[in-house]
Every structure is written in C-alpha cells, then in structure tokens.
Protein backbone atom coordinates (compact mmCIF):
# COMPACT_ATOMS: atom_id res chain seq x y z
CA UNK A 1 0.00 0.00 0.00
CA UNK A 2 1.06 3.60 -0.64
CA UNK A 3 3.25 5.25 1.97
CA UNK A 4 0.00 8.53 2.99
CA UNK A 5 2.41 10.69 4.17
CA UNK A 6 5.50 10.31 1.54
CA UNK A 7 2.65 10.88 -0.63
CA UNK A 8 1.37 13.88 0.33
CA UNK A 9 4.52 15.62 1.40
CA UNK A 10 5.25 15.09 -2.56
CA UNK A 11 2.51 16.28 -3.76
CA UNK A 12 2.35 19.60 -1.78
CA UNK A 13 5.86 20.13 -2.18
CA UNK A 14 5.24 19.34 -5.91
CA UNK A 15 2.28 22.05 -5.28
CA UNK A 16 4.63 24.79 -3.62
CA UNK A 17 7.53 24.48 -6.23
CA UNK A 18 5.86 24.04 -9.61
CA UNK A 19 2.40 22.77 -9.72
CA UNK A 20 3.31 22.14 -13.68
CA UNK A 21 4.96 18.91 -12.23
CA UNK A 22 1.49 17.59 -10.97
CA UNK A 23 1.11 16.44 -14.01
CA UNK A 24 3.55 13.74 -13.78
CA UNK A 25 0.65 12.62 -10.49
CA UNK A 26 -2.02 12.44 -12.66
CA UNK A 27 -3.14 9.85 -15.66
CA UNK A 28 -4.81 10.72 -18.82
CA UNK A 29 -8.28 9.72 -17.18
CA UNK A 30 -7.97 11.18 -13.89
CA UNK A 31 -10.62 13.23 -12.15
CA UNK A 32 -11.37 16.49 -10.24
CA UNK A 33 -13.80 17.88 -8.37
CA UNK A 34 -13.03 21.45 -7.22
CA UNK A 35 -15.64 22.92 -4.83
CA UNK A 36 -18.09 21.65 -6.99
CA UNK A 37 -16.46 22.04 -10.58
CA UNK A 38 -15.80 19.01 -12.90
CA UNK A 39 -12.59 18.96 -14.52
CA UNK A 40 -11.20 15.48 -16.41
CA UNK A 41 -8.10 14.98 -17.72
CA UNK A 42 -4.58 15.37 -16.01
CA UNK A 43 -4.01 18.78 -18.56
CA UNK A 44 -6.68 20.27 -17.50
CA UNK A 45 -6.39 19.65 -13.77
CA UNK A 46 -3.12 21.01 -13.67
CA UNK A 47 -4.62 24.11 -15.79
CA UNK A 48 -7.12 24.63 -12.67
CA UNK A 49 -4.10 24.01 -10.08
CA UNK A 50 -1.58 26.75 -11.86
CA UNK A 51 -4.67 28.91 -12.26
CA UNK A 52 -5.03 29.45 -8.07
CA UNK A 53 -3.51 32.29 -6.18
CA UNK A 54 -0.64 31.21 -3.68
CA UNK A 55 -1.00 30.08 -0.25
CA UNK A 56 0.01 28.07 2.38
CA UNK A 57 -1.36 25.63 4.79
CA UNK A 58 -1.17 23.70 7.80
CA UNK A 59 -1.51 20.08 7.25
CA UNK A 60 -3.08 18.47 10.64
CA UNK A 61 -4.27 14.92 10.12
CA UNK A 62 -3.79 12.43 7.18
CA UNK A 63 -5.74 9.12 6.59
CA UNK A 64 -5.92 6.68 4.31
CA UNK A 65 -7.54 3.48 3.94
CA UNK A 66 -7.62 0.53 1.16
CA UNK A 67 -10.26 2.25 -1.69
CA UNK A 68 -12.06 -1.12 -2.92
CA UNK A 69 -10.40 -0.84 -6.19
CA UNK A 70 -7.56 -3.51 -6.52
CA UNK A 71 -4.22 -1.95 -5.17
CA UNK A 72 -5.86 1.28 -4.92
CA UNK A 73 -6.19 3.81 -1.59
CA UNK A 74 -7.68 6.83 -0.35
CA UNK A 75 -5.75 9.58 1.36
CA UNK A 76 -7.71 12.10 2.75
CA UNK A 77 -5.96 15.08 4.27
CA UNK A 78 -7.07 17.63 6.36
CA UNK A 79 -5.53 21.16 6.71
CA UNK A 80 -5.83 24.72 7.27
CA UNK A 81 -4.69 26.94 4.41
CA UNK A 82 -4.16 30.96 4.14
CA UNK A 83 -4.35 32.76 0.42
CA UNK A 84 -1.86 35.11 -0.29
CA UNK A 85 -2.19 38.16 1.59
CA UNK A 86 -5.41 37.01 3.86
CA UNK A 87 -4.97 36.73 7.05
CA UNK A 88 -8.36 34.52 6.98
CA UNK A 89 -7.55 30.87 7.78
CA UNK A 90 -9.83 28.25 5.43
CA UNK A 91 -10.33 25.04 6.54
CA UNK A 92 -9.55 22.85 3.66
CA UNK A 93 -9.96 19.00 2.75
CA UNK A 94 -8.39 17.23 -0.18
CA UNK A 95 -9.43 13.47 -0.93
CA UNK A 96 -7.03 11.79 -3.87
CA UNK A 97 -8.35 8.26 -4.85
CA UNK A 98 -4.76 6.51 -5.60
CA UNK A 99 -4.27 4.14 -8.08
CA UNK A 100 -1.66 1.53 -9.15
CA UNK A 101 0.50 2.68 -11.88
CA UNK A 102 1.92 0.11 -13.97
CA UNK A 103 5.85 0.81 -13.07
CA UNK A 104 4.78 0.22 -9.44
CA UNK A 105 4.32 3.93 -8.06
CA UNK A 106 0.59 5.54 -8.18
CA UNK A 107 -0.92 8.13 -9.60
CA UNK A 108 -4.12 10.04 -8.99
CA UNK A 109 -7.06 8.86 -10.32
CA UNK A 110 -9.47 11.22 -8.68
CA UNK A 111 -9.36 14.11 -6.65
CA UNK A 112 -11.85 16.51 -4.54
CA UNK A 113 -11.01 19.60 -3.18
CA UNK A 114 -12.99 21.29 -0.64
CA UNK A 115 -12.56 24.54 1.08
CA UNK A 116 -14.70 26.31 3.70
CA UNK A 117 -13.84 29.91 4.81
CA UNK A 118 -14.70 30.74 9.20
CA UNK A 119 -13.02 34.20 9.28
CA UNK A 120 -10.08 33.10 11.46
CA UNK A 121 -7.47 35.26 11.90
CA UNK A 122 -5.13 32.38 13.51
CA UNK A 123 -1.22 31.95 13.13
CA UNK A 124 -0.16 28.62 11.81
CA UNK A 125 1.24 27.46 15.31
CA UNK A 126 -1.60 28.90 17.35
CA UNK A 127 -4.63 26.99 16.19
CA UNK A 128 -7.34 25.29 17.75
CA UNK A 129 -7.96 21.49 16.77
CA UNK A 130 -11.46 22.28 15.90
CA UNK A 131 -11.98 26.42 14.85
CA UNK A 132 -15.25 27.47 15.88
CA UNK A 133 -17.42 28.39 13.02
CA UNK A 134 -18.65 31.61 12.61
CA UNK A 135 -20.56 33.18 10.10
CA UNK A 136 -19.46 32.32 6.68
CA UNK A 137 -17.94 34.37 4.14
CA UNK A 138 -16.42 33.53 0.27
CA UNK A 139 -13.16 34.10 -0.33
CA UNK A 140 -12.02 33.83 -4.03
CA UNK A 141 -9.55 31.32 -4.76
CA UNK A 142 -8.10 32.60 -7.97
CA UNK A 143 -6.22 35.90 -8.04
C-alpha cells in the first residue's frame, strides 16, 4: 500500500515548487472535483491548479484506507490553508483516490477539493484542533 504521508509531502511540495509537475501525479483519465467544478483529464487539472492564487497551509491529520479498487487507496488530508495576503484561515480537505500505476508507483485517479472559509485570523502554530465556526464568508480562490 502507498506510503500517505510520503505521498502527500510530494505532492504539496510538488504544489509549492511548480504545480506544472502535478502532471507527472495524474493519468490521462484522472478526475477532479473542485468545490463543486468538474474537470477530467490530467491537462486540465493542472490548468485549474496553476490557475489558483498562492497560499500556504497547515496540514493536521492524514488518513488513508484501502479504496475497494484492486491496489488502490484513499488519502484524505485535512488542513488549514491561508491565500496570499489574507490573514483569513480556510479550513480545507483534499481526498485523492490513488491508483496503481503500472511501473509500481501511483498516480491520482481522482481528486476533490474542498474549502470552507470561518473568518479566522489564527497563526499557523496557534490553532485550535477544531476552529469554531462563525458566520461564513467567500473568499475567491483565484487571483
């Protein structure tokens, strides 16, 4: 089974240097749902992903469990993340559905994204487990 965290510390590293490069994570079928938009096809995923602003996050829990799918596994990973120049914190979820790739490493198959904005003005080593929610507010994730 895949190795959740050397996963995900690649692909958010992959993320913060050149999201370009995310390409090489995705196959020609794979899948994304961003907050509610469809997008197929690892070209135009990694379109969407170049198209967002920069941030940074705060990554507090990963899971992962065997998907069903022979060989394949779900990572779900649960963060806080801060756009550039907001001091807002968003809580944000990303689910990748791995798959087997046939030179033995994995590649994403699917994807969802899903952000949720509780105007928190917190520092990255001064949050609370669970933020309590107040009213919400839309922040815009593209520049």
């Amino acid at each position: 089974m895949v190795e959740a965290k050397g996963f995900t510390d690649n692909y958010y590293k992959t993320f913060d240097a050149n999201r370009v490069n995310l390409v090489n994570m995705c196959g020609e079928e794979s899948f994304l749902d961003f907050e509610g938009q469809e997008i197929k096809g690892k070209e135009a995923i990694v379109a969407r992903l170049t198209s967002l602003q920069q941030c940074r996050y705060q990554i507090l829990k990963i899971d992962h469990i065997p998907s069903g799918a022979p060989g394949g596994v779900l990572v779900v990973v649960s963060s806080y993340m801060w756009l550039d120049g907001k001091q807002d914190a968003l809580v944000f979820n990303q689910t990748f559905h791995l798959m087997p790739a046939p030179e033995g490493s994995f590649y994403v198959a699917q994807h969802l994204w899903i952000t949720a904005a509780f105007n928190q003005r917190q520092t990255p080593s001064a949050l609370p487990m669970f933020p309590s929610a107040s009213p919400m507010s839309r922040m815009e994730l593209l520049p």
